[in-house]
C-alpha atoms as a PDB file:
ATOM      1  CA  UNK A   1      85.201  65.834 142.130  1.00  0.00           C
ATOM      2  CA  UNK A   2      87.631  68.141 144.034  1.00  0.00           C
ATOM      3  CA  UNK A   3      88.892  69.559 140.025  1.00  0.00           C
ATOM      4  CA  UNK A   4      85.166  69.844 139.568  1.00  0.00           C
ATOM      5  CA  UNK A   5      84.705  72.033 142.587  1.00  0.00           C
ATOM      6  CA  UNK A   6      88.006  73.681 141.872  1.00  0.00           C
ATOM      7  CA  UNK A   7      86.751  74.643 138.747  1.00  0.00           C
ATOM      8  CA  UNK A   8      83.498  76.309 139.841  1.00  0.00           C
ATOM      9  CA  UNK A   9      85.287  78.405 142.295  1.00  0.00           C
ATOM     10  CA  UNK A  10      87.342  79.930 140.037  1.00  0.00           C
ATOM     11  CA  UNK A  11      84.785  80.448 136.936  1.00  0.00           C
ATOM     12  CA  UNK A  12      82.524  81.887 139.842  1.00  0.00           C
ATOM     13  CA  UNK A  13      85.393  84.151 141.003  1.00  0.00           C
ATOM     14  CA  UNK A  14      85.749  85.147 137.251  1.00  0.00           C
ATOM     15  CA  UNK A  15      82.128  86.236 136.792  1.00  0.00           C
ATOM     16  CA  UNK A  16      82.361  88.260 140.064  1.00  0.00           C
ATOM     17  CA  UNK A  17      85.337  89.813 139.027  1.00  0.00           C
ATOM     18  CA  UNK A  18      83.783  90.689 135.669  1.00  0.00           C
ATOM     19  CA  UNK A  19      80.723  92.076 137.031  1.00  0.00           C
ATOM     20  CA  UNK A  20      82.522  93.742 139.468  1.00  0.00           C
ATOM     21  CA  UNK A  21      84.599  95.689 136.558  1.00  0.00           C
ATOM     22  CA  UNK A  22      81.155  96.267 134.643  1.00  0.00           C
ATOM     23  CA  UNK A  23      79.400  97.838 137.658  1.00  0.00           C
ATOM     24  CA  UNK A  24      82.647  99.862 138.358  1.00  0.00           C
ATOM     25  CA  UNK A  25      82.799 101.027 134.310  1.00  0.00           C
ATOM     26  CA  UNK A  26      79.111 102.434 134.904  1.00  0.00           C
ATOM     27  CA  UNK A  27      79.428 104.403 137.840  1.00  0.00           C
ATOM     28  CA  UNK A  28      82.409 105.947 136.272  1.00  0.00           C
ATOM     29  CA  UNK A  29      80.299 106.516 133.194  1.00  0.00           C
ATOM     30  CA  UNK A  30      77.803 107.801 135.026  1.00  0.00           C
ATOM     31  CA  UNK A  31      80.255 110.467 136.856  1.00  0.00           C
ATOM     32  CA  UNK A  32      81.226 111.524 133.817  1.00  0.00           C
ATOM     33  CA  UNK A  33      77.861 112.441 132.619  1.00  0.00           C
ATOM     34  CA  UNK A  34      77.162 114.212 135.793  1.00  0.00           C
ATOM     35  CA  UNK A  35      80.453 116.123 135.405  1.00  0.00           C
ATOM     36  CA  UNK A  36      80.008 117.155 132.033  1.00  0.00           C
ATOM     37  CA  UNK A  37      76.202 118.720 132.419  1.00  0.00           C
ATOM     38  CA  UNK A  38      77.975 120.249 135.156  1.00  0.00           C
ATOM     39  CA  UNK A  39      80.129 121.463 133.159  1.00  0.00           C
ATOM     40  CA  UNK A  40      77.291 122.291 130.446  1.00  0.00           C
ATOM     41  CA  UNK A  41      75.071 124.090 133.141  1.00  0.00           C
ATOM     42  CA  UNK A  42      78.047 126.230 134.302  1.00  0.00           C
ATOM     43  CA  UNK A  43      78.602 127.839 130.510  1.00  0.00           C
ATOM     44  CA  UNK A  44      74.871 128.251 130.665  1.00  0.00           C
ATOM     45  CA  UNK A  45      74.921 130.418 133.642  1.00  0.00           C
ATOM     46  CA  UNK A  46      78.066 132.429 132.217  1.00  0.00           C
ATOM     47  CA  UNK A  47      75.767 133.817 130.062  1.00  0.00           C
ATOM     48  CA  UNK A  48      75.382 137.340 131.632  1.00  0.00           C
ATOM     49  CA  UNK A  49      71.530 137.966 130.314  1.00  0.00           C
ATOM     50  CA  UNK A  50      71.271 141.266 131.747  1.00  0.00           C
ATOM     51  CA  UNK A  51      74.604 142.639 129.674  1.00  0.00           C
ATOM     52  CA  UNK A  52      73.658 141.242 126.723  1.00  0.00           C
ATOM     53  CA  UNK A  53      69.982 142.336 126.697  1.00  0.00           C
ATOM     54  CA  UNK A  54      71.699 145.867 127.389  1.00  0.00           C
ATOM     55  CA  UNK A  55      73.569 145.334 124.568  1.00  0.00           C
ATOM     56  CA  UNK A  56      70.893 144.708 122.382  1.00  0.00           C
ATOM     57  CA  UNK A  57      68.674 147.664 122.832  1.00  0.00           C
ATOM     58  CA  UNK A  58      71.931 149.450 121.730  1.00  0.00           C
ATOM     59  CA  UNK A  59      71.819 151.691 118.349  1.00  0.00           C
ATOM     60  CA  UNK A  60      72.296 148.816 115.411  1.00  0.00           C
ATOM     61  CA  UNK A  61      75.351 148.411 113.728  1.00  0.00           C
ATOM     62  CA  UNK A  62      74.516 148.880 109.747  1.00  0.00           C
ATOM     63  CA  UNK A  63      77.264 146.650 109.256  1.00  0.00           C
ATOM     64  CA  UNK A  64      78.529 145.532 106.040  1.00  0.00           C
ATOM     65  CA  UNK A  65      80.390 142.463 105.477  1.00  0.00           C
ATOM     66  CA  UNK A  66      81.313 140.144 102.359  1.00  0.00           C
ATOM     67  CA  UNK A  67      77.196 138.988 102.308  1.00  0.00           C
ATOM     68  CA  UNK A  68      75.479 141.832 103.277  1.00  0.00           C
ATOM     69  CA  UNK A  69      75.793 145.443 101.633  1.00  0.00           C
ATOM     70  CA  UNK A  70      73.017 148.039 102.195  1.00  0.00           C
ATOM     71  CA  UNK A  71      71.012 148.134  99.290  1.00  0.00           C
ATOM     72  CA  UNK A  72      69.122 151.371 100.279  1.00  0.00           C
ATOM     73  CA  UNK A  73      69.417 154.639 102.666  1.00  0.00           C
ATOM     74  CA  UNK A  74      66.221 156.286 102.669  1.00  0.00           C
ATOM     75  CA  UNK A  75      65.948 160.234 104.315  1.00  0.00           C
ATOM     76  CA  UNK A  76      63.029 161.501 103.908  1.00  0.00           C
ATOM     77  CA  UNK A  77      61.006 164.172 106.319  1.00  0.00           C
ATOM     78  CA  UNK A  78      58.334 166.587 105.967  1.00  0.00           C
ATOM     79  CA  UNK A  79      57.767 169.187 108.850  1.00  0.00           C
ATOM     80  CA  UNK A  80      54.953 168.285 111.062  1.00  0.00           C
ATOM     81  CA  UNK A  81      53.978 164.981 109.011  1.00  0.00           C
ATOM     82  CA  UNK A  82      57.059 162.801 109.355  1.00  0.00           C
ATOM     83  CA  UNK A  83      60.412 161.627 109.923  1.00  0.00           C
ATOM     84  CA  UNK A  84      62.315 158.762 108.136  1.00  0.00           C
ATOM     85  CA  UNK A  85      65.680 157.309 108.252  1.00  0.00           C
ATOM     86  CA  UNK A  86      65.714 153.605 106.818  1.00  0.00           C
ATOM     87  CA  UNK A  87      69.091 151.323 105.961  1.00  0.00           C
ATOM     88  CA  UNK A  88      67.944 148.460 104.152  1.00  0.00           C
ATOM     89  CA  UNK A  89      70.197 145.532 104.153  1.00  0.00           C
ATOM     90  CA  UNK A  90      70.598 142.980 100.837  1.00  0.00           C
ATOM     91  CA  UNK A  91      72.323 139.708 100.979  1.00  0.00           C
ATOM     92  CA  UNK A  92      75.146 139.873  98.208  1.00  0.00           C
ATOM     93  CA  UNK A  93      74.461 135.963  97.519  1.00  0.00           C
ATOM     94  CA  UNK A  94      73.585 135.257  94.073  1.00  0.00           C
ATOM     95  CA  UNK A  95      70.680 132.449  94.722  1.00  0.00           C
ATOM     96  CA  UNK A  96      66.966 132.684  94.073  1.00  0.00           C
ATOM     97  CA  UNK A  97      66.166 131.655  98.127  1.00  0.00           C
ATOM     98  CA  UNK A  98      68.876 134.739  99.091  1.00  0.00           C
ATOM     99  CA  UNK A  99      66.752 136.902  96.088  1.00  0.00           C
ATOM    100  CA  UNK A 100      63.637 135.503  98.044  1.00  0.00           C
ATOM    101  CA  UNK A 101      64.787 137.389 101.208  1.00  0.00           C
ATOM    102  CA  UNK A 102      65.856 140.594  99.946  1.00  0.00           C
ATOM    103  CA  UNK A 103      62.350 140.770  98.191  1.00  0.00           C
ATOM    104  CA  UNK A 104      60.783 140.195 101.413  1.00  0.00           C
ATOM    105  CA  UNK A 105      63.006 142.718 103.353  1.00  0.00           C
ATOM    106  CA  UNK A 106      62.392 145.288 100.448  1.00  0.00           C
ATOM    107  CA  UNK A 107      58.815 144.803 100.619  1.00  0.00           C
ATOM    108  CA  UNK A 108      58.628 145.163 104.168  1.00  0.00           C
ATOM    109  CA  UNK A 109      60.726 148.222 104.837  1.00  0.00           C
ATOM    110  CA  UNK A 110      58.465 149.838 101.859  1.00  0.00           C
ATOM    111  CA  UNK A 111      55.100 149.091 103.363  1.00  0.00           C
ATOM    112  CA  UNK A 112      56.220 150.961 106.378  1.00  0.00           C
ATOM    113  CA  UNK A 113      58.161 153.658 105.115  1.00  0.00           C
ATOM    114  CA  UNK A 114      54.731 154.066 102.869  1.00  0.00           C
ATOM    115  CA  UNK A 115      52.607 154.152 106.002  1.00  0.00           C
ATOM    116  CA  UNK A 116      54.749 156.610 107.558  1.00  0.00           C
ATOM    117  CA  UNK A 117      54.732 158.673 104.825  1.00  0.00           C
ATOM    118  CA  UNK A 118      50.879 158.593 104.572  1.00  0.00           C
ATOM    119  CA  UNK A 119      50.078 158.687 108.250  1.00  0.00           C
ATOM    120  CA  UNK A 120      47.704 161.205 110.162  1.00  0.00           C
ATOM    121  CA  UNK A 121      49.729 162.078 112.772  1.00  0.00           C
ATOM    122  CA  UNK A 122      53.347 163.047 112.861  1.00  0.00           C
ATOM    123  CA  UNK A 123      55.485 160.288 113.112  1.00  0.00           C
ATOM    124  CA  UNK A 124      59.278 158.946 113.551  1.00  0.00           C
ATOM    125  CA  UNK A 125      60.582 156.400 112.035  1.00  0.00           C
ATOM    126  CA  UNK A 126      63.991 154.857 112.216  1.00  0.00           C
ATOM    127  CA  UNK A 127      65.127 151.270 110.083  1.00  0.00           C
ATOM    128  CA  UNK A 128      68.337 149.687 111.222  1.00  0.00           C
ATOM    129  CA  UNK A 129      70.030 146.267 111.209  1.00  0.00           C
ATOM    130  CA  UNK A 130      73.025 144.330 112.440  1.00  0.00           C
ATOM    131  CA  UNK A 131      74.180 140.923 111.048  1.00  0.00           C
ATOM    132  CA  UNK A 132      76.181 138.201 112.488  1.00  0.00           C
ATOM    133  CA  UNK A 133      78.041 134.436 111.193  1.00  0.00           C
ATOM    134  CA  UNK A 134      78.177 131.594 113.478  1.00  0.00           C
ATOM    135  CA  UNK A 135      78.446 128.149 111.880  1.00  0.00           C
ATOM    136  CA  UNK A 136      77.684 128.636 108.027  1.00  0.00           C
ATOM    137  CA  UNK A 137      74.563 130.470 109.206  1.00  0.00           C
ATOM    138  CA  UNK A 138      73.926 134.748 108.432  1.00  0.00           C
ATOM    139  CA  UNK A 139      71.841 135.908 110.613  1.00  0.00           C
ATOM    140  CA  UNK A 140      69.824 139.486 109.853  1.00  0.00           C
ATOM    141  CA  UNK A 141      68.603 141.127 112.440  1.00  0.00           C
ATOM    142  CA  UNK A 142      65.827 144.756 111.471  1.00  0.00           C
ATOM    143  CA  UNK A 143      64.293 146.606 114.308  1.00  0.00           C
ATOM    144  CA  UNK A 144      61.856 148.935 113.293  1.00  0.00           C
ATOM    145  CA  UNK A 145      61.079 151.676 115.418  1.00  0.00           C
ATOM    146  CA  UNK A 146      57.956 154.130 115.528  1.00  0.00           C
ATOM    147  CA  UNK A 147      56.631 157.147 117.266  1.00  0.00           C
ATOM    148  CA  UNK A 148      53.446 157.966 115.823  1.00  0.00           C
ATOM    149  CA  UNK A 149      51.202 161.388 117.307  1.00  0.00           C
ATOM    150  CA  UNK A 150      50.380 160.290 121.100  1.00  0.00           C
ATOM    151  CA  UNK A 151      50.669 156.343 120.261  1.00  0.00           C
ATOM    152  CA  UNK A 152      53.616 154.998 122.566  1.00  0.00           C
ATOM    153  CA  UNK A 153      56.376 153.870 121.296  1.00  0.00           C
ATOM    154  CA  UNK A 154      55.997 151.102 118.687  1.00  0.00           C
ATOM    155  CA  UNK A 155      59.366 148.584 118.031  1.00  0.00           C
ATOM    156  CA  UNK A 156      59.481 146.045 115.448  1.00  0.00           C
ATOM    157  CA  UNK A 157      62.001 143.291 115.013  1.00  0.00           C
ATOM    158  CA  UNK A 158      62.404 140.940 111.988  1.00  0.00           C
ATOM    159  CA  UNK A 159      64.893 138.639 111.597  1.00  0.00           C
ATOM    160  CA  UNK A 160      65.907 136.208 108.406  1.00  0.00           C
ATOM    161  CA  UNK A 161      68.597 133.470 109.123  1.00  0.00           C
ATOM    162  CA  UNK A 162      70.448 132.244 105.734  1.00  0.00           C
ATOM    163  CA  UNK A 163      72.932 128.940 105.256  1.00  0.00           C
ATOM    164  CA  UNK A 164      75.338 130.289 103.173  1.00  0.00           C
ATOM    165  CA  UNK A 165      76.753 126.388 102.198  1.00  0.00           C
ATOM    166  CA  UNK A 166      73.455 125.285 101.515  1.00  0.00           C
ATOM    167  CA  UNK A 167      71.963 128.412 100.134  1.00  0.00           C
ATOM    168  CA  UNK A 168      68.411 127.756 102.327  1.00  0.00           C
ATOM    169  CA  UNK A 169      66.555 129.821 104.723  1.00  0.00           C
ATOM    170  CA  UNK A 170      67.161 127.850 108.704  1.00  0.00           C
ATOM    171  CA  UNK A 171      64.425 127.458 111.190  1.00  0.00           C
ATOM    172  CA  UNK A 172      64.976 127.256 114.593  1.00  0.00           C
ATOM    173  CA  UNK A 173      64.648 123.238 114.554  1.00  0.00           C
ATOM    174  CA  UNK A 174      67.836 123.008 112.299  1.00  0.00           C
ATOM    175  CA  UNK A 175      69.916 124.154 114.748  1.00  0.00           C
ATOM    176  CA  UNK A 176      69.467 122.781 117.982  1.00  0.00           C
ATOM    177  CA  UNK A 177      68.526 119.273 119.151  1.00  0.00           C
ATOM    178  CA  UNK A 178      66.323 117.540 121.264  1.00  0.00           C
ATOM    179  CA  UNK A 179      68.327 118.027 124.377  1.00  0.00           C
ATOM    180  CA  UNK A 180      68.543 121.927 123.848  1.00  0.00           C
ATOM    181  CA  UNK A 181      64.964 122.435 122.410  1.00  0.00           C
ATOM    182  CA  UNK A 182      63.646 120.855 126.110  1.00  0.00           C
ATOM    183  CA  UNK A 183      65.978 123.433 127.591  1.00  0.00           C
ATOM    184  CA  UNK A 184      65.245 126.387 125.777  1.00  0.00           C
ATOM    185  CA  UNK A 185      61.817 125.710 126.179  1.00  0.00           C
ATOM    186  CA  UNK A 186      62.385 125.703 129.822  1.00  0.00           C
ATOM    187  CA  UNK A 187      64.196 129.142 129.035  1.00  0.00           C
ATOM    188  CA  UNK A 188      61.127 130.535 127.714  1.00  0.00           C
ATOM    189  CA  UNK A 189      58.872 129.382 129.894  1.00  0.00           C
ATOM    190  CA  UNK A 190      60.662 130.718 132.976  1.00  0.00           C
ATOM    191  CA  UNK A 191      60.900 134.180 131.109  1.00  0.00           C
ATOM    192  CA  UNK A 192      57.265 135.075 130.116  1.00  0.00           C
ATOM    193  CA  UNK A 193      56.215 133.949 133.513  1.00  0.00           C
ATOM    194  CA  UNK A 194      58.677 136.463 135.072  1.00  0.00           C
ATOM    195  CA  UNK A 195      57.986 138.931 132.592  1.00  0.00           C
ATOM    196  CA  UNK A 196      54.051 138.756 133.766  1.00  0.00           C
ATOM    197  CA  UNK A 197      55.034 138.647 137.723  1.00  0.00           C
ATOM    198  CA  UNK A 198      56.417 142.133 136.921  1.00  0.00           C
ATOM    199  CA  UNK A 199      53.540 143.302 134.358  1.00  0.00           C
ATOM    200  CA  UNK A 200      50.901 142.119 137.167  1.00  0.00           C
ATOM    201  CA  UNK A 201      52.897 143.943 140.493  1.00  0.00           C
ATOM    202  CA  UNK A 202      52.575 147.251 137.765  1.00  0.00           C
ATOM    203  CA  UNK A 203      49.045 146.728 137.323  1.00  0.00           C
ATOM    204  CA  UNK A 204      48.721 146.443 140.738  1.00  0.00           C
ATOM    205  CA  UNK A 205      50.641 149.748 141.298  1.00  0.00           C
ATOM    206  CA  UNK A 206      47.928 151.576 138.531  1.00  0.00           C
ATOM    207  CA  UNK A 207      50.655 151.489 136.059  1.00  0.00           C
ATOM    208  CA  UNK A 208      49.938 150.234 132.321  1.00  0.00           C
ATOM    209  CA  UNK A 209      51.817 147.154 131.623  1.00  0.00           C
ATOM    210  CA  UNK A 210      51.626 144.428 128.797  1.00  0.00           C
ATOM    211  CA  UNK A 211      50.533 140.793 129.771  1.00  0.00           C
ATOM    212  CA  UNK A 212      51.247 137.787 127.983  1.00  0.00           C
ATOM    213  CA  UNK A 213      49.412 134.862 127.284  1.00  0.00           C
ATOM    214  CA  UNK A 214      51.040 131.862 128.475  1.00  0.00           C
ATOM    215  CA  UNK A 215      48.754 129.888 126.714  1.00  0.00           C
ATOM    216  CA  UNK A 216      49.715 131.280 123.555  1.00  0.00           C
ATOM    217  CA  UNK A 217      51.226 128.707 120.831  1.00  0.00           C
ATOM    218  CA  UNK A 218      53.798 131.471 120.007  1.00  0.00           C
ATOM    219  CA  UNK A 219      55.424 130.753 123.232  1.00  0.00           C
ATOM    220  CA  UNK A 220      56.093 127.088 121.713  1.00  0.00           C
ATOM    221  CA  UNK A 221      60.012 126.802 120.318  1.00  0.00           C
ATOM    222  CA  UNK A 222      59.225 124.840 117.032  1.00  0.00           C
ATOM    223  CA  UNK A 223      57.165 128.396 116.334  1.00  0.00           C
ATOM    224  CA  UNK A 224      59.568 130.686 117.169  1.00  0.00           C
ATOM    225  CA  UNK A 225      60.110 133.110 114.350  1.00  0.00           C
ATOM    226  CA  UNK A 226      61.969 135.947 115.365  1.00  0.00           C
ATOM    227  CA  UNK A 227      65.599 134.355 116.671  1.00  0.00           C
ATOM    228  CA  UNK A 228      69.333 134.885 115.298  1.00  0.00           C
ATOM    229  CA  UNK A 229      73.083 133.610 116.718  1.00  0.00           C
ATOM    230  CA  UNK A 230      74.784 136.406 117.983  1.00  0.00           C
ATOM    231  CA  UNK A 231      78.130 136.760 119.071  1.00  0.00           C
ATOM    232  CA  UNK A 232      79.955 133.743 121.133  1.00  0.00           C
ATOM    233  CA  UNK A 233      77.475 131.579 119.411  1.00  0.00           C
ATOM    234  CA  UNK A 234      74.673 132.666 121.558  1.00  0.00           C
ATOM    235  CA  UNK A 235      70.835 131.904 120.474  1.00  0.00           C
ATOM    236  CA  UNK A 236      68.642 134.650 120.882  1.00  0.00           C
ATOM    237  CA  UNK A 237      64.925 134.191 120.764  1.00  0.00           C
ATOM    238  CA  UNK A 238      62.626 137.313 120.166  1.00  0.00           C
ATOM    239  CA  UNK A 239      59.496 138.223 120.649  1.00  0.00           C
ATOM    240  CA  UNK A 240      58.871 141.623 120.141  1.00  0.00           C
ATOM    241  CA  UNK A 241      55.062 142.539 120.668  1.00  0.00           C
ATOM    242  CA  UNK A 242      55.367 145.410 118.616  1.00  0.00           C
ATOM    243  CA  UNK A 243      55.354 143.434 115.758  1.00  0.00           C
ATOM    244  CA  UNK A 244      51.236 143.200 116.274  1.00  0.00           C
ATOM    245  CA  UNK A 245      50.401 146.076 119.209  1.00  0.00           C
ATOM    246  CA  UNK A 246      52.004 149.443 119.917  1.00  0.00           C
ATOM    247  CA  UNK A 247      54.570 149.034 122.159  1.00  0.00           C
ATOM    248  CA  UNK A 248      58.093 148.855 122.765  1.00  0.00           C
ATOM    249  CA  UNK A 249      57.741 145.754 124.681  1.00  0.00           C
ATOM    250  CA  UNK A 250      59.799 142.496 123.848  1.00  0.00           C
ATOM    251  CA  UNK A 251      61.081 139.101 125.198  1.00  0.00           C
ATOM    252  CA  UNK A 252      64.362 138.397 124.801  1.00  0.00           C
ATOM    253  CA  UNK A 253      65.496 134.677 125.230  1.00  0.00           C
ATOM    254  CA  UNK A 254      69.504 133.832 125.662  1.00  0.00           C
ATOM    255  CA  UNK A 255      71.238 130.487 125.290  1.00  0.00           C
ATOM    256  CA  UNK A 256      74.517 129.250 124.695  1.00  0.00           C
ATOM    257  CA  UNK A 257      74.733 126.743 121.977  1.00  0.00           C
END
């Protein structure tokens, strides 16, 4: 009887022990976790935003690299009717999908330079482009940008992402996760509503200014067109309103992948 009791003391004192250990392990997990999205959110906020928007409203490269050449330099101007300077880029890849994009970048930058050409009013027009490789992917950013007659100031911004190992166009989804997407998202939420706090204290003021519509689908990530990785491997999300409206206005989203 007294073996018997023996024996239950110390099989007790086992279990405690174990669960002791197990409850120990998963605090320490747990720490760990907490350390490293510390750790996460810290190279988040290194991201210095204002810089790199500076940055980007910066005169484009033209850069040429072993996938990229410039296909075309257009010049063309006619006093009082208009002004054109285009550098249109062409992925060097030999693959129908890369053919696919040039076609579409040709086809663009000629429906432009046509309307330019055949516009009303005098107008400016300036093509340029900068690329970038982070991770397999080419990223090809065009910005567009028009003065036409009294019409503000009109930019345009197209981008075209490329996986040069798997010779396919990327969307946004195929290069961040679940974790990220719920994070960018908060990214771009944040962003338009700050953008409108300012557009609404203008209007308020009897300035002009260009309100967005939070409601709009475009503001959802999986329908984000317009995004490239930029130097440092950092995810830039666009949207440039100019692409439908005059104006120079954009939104310009920054994460660290």
């Amino acid at each position: 009887m007294l073996k018997n009791k023996k024996m239950i003391v110390i099989i007790s004192t086992a279990v405690i022990m174990v669960v002791a250990v197990i409850i120990i392990a998963v605090i320490l997990l747990n720490k760990n976790k907490e350390k490293q999205n510390e750790y996460n959110n810290v190279i988040e906020e290194s991201i210095d935003r204002e810089k790199l928007e500076m940055e980007f409203k910066q005169p484009f490269s033209n850069n040429e690299n072993e996938y990229v050449e410039i296909r075309q330099e257009v010049e063309q101007a006619k006093v009082g009717k208009y002004d054109v300077t285009a550098k249109i880029p062409k992925i060097t890849i030999e693959e129908a999908e890369a053919e696919e994009l040039n076609q579409e970048i040709y086809r663009l930058a000629a429906s432009i330079i046509n309307q330019a050409t055949k516009a009303d009013k005098y107008v400016k027009y300036d093509m340029e482009y900068i690329t970038y490789l982070n991770r397999n992917v080419l990223s090809i950013v065009i910005r567009f940008t028009i003065k036409e007659g009294a019409n503000p100031r009109r930019i345009i911004i197209k981008t075209y992402n490329y996986d040069i190992v798997e010779n396919k166009q990327v969307k946004i989804t195929d290069i961040i996760d679940r974790e990220k997407e719920n994070k960018i998202q908060e990214e771009i939420n944040n962003k338009i509503e700050e953008s409108n706090i300012r557009a609404n204290q203008s209007i308020s003021k009897g300035y002009t200014a260009y309100v967005r519509d939070t409601e709009s689908k475009i503001y959802k990530i999986e329908n984000a067109t317009e995004f490239f990785i930029g130097n440092d491997n950092i995810l830039y999300i666009i949207y440039a309103y100019g692409n439908q409206d005059y104006t120079d206005e954009m939104d310009l989203i920054m994460y660290k992948l």
